[in-house]
C-alpha atoms as a PDB file:
ATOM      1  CA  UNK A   1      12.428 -39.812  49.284  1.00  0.00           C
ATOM      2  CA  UNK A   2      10.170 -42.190  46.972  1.00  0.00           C
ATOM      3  CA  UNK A   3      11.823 -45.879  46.389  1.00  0.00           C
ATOM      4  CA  UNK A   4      12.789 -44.834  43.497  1.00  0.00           C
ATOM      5  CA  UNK A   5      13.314 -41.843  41.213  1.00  0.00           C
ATOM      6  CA  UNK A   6      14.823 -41.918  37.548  1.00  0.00           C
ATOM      7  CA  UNK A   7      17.780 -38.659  36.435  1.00  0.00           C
ATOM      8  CA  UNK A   8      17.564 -37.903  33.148  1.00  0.00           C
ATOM      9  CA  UNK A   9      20.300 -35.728  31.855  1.00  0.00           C
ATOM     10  CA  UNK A  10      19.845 -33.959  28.332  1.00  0.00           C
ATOM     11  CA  UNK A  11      22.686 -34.858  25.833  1.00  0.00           C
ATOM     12  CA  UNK A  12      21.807 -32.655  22.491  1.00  0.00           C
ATOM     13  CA  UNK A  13      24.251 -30.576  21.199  1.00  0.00           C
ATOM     14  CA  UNK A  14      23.288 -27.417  23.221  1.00  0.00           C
ATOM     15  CA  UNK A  15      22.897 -28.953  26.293  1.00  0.00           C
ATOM     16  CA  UNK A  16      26.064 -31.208  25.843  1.00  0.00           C
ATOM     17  CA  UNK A  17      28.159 -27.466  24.829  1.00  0.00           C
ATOM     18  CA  UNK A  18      26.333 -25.844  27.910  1.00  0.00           C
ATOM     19  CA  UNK A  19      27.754 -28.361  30.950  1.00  0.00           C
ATOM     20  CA  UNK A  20      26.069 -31.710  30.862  1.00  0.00           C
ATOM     21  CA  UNK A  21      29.012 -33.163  29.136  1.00  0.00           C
ATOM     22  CA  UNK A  22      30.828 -32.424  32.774  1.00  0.00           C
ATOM     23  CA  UNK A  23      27.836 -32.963  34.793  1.00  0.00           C
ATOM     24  CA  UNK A  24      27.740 -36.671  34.081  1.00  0.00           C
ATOM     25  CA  UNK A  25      30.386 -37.237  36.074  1.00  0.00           C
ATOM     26  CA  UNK A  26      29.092 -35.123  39.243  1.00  0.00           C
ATOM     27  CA  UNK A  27      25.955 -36.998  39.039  1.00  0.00           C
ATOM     28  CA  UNK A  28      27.664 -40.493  38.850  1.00  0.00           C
ATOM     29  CA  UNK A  29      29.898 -39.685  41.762  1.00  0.00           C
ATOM     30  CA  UNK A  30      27.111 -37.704  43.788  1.00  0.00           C
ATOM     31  CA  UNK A  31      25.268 -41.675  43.234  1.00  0.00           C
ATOM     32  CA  UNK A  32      27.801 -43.530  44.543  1.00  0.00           C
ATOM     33  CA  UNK A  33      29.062 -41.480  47.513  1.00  0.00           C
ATOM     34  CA  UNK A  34      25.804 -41.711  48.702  1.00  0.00           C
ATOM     35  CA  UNK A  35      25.013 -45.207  48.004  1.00  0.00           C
ATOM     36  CA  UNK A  36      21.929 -44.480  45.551  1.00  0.00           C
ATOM     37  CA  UNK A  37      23.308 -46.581  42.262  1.00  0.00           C
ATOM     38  CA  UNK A  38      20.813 -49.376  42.412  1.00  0.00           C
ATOM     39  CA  UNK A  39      18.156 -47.103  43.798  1.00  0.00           C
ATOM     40  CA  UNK A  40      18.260 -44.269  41.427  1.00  0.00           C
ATOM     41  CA  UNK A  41      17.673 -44.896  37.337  1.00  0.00           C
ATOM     42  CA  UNK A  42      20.258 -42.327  35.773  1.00  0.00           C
ATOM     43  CA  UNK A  43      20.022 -42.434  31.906  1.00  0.00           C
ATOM     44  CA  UNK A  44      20.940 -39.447  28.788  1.00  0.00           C
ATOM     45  CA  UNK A  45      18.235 -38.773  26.533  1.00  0.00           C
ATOM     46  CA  UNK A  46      19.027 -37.065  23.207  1.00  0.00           C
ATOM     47  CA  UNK A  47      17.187 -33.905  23.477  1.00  0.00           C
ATOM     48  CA  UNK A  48      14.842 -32.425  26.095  1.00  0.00           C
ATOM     49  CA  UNK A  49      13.668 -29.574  23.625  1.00  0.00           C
ATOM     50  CA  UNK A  50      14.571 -26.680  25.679  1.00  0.00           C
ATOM     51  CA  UNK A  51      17.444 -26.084  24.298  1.00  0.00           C
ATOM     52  CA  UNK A  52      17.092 -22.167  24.934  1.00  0.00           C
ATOM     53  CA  UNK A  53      16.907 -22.802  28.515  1.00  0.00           C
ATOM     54  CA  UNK A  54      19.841 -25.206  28.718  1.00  0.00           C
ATOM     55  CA  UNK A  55      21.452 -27.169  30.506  1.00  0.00           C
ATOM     56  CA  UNK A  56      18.297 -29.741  31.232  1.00  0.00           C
ATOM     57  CA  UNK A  57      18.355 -32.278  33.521  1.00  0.00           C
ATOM     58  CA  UNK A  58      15.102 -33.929  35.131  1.00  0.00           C
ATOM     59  CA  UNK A  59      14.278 -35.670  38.087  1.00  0.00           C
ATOM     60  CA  UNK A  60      10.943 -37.394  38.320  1.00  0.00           C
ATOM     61  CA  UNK A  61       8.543 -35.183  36.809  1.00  0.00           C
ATOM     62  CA  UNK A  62      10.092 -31.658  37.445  1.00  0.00           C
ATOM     63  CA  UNK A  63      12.278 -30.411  35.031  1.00  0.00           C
ATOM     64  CA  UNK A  64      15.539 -28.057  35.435  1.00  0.00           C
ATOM     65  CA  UNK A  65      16.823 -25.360  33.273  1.00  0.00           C
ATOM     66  CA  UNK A  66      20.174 -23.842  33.043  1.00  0.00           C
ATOM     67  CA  UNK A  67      21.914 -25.694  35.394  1.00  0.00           C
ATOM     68  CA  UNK A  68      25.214 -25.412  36.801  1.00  0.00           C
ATOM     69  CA  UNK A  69      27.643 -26.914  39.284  1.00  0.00           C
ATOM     70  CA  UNK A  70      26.501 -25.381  42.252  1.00  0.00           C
ATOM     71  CA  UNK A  71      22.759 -25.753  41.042  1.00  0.00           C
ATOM     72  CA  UNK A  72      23.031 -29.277  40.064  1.00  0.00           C
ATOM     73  CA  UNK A  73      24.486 -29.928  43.220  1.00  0.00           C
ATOM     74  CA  UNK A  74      21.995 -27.867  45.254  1.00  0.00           C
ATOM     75  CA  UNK A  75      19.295 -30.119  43.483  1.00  0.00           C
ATOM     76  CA  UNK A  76      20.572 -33.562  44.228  1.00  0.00           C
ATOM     77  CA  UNK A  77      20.796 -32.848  47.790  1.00  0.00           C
ATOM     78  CA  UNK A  78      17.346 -31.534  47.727  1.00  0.00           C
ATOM     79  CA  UNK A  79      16.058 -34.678  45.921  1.00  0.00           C
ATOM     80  CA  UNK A  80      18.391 -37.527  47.157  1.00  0.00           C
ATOM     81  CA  UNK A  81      19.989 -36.198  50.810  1.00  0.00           C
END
């Protein structure tokens, strides 16, 4: 894992509808059960412009479309375990 790596979690209307309105939360806890809250930037951004392939979240440079639970969780572990 780099030192450090920034989440940022789409928040327009589409992707809020789609999920990310609940996937806040698993990405906050996910952060602190694993001790990664002052290593790990975690910010909303209004739109990500793929609002057809929503829910968007992105991690460093790669982006991910149409998450869900299971996938966002899939992908932290990938990127943060």
């Amino acid at each position: 894992m780099e030192n450090h790596k920034e989440i940022v979690i789409c928040m327009g209307s589409s992707c809020f509808a789609r999920g990310n309105k609940n996937y806040v939360e698993i990405i906050k806890k996910y952060l602190n059960e694993h001790n990664l809250t002052n290593k790990i930037t975690f910010k909303g951004q209004l739109c990500s412009d793929n609002c057809s392939k929503g829910p968007v979240i992105q991690i460093g440079d790669t982006e991910y479309f149409e998450i869900d639970e299971q996938k966002l969780k899939r992908i932290l572990h990938e990127n943060f375990a």
